[in-house]
Protein backbone atom coordinates (compact mmCIF):
# COMPACT_ATOMS: atom_id res chain seq x y z
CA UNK A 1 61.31 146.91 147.42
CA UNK A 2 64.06 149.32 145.74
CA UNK A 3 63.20 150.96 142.49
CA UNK A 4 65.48 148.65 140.06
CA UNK A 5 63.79 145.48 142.00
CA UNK A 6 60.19 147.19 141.05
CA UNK A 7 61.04 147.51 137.52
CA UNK A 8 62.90 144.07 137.13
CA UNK A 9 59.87 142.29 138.58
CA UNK A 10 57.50 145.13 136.09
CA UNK A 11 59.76 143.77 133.25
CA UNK A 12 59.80 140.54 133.40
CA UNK A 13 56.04 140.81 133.66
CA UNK A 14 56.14 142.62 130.59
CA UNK A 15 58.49 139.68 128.50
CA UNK A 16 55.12 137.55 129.39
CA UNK A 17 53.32 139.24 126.71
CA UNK A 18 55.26 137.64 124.20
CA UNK A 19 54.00 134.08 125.87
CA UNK A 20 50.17 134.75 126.89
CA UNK A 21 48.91 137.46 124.70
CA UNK A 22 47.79 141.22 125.14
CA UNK A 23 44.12 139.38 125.77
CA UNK A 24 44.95 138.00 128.35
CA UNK A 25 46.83 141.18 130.07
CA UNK A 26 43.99 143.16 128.85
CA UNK A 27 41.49 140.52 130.81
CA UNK A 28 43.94 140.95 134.06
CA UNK A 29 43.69 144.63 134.14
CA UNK A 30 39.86 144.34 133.76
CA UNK A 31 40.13 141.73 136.95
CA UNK A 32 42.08 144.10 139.05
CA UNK A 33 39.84 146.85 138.63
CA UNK A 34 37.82 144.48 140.34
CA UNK A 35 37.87 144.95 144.48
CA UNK A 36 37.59 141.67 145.23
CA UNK A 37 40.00 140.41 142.96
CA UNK A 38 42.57 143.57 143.79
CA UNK A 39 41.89 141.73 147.68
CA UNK A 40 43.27 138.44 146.61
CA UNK A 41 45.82 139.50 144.68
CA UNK A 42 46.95 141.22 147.15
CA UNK A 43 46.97 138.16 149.01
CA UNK A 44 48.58 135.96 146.88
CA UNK A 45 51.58 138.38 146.55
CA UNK A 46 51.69 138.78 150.49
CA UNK A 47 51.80 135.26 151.17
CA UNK A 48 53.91 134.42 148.32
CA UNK A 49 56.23 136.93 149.65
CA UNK A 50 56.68 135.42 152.91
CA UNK A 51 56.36 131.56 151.43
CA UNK A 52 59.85 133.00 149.42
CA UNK A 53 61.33 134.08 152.73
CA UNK A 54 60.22 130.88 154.66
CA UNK A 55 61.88 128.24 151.98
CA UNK A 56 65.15 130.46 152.17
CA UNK A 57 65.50 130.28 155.64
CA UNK A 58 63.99 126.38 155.83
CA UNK A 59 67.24 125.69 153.11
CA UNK A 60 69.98 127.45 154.68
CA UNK A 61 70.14 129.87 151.63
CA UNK A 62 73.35 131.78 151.78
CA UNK A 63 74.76 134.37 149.41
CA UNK A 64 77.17 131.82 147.69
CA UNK A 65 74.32 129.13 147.40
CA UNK A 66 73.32 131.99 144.73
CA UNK A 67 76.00 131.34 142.57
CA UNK A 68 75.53 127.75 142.21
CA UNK A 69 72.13 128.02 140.91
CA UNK A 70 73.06 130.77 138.66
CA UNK A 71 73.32 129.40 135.12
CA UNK A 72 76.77 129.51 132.82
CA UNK A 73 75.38 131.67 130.69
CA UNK A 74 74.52 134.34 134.07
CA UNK A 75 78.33 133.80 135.28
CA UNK A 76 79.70 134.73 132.28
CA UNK A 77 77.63 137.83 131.87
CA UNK A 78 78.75 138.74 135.08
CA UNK A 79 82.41 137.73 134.74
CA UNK A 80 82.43 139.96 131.34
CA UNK A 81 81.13 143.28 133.16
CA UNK A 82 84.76 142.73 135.66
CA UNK A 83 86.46 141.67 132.76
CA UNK A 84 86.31 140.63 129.10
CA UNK A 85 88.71 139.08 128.02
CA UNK A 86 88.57 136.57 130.82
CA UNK A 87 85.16 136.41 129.73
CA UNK A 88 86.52 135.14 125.95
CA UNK A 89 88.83 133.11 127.39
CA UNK A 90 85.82 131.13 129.09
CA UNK A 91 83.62 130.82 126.45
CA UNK A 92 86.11 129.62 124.45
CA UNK A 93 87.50 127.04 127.02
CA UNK A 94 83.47 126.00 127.66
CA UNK A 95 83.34 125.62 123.25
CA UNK A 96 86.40 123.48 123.16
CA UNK A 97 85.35 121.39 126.31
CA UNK A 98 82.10 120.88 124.59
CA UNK A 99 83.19 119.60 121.28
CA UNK A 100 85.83 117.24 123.44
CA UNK A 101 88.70 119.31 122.14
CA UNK A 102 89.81 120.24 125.40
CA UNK A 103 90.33 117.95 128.81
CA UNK A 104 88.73 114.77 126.39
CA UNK A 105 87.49 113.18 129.70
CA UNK A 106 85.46 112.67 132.88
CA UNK A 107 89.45 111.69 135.02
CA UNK A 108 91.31 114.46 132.66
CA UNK A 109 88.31 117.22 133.96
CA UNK A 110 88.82 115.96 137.60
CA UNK A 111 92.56 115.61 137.43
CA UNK A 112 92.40 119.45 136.12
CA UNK A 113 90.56 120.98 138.72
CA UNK A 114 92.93 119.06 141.42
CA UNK A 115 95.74 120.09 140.12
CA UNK A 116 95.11 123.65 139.85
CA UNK A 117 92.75 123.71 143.53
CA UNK A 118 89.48 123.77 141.95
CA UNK A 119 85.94 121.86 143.59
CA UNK A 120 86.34 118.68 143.58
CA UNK A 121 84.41 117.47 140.57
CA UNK A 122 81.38 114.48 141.47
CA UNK A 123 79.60 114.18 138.51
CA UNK A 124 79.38 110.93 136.90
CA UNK A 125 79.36 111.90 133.27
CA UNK A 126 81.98 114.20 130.95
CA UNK A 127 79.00 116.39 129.79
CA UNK A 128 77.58 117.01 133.31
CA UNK A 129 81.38 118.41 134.79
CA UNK A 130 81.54 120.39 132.43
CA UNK A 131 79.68 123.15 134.14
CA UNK A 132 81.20 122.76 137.92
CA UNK A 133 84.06 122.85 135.75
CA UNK A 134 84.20 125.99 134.38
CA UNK A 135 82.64 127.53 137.74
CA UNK A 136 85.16 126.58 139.59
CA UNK A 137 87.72 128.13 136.56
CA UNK A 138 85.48 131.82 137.47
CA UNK A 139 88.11 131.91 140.31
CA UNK A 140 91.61 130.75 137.75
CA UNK A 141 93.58 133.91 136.73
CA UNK A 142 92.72 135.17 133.59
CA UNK A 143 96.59 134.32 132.67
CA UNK A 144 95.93 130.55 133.44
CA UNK A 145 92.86 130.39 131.90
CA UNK A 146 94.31 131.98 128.77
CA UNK A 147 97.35 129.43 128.66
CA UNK A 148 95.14 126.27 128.93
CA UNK A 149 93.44 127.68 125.79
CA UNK A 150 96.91 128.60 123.99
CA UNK A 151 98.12 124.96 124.95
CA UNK A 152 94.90 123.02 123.47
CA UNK A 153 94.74 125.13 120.62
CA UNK A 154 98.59 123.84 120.09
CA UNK A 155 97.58 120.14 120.44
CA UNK A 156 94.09 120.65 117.87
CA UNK A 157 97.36 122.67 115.31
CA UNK A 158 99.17 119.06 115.61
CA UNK A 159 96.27 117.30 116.11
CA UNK A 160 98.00 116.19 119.55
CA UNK A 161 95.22 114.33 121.26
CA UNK A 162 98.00 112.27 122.52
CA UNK A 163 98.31 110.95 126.33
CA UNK A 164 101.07 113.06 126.52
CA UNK A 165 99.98 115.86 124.82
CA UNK A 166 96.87 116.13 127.05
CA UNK A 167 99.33 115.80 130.32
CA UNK A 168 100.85 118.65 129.13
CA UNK A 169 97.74 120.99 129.31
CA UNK A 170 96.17 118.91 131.95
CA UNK A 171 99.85 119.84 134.45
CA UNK A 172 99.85 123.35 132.65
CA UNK A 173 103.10 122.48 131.37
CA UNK A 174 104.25 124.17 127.83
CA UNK A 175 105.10 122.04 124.64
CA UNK A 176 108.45 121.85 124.47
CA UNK A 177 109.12 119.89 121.15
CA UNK A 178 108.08 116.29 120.88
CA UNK A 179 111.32 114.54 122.66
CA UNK A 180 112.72 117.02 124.61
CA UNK A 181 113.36 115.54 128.68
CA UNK A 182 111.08 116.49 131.52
């Protein structure tokens, strides 16, 4: 195991305290001292170890398959180290989405991420595609991501939760004034 994998796993050990106590860390220590209980701890790590290894290769874990299960919160820490503002831009986007502001439902989430080549979306519900959703915007240009938020933030200004107003974010196209042709 590599140094920074040591201490992450020696850390997270340590946010435990917070949950069982320093009794009960204090009692473990006391146990390990113990031989017989250093043996089956041991053990238990060992087999745990290759149990891990077992149900990755029994599921067809890939690399990628990682980044489904990671949660928003996890993508958008990451997304933030390669870039910030994109970063913004998504929590923003995932704020308005949540308070309906933004793509007001489940056919204007899954006409949005056809139209601009996203996963298909299969969730049954507006609040559960919300998070494929803005996954599958992790690959948009920050540019695009940015003007979808300039564009709702436009329709909240007028208060444009119109059918057409929405069309215009949903096909990326720019307001234009209220009659002007298509």
């Amino acid at each position: 195991m590599s140094e920074s994998r040591n201490n992450g796993l020696l850390i997270d050990l340590a946010r435990l305290l917070a949950k069982h106590g320093p009794e009960a860390f204090e009692a473990l220590a006391r146990r390990i001292r113990d031989g017989q209980f250093q043996s089956d701890l041991l053990a238990l790590l060992e087999t745990s170890a290759q149990a891990g290894r077992q149900t990755k290769r029994l599921l067809g874990h890939k690399a990628e398959s990682q980044k489904e299960s990671m949660g928003l919160s996890e993508l958008l820490k990451q997304c933030e180290a390669e870039d910030p503002s994109k970063s913004d831009a998504l929590r923003q986007i995932h704020e308005k989405l949540t308070a309906k502001r933004l793509l007001p439902s489940l056919r204007f989430i899954r006409d949005f991420a056809h139209d601009n080549g996203l996963p298909r979306i299969a969730a049954t519900s507006r609040e559960k595609a919300i998070i494929p959703l803005m996954r599958g915007m992790l690959s948009l240009p920050r540019e695009r991501i940015v003007s979808l938020l300039e564009q709702a933030s436009r329709l909240e200004e007028k208060g444009g939760r119109t059918l057409e107003g929405w069309t215009g974010v949903i096909l990326g196209k720019r307001d234009r004034g209220s009659h002007e042709e298509r």
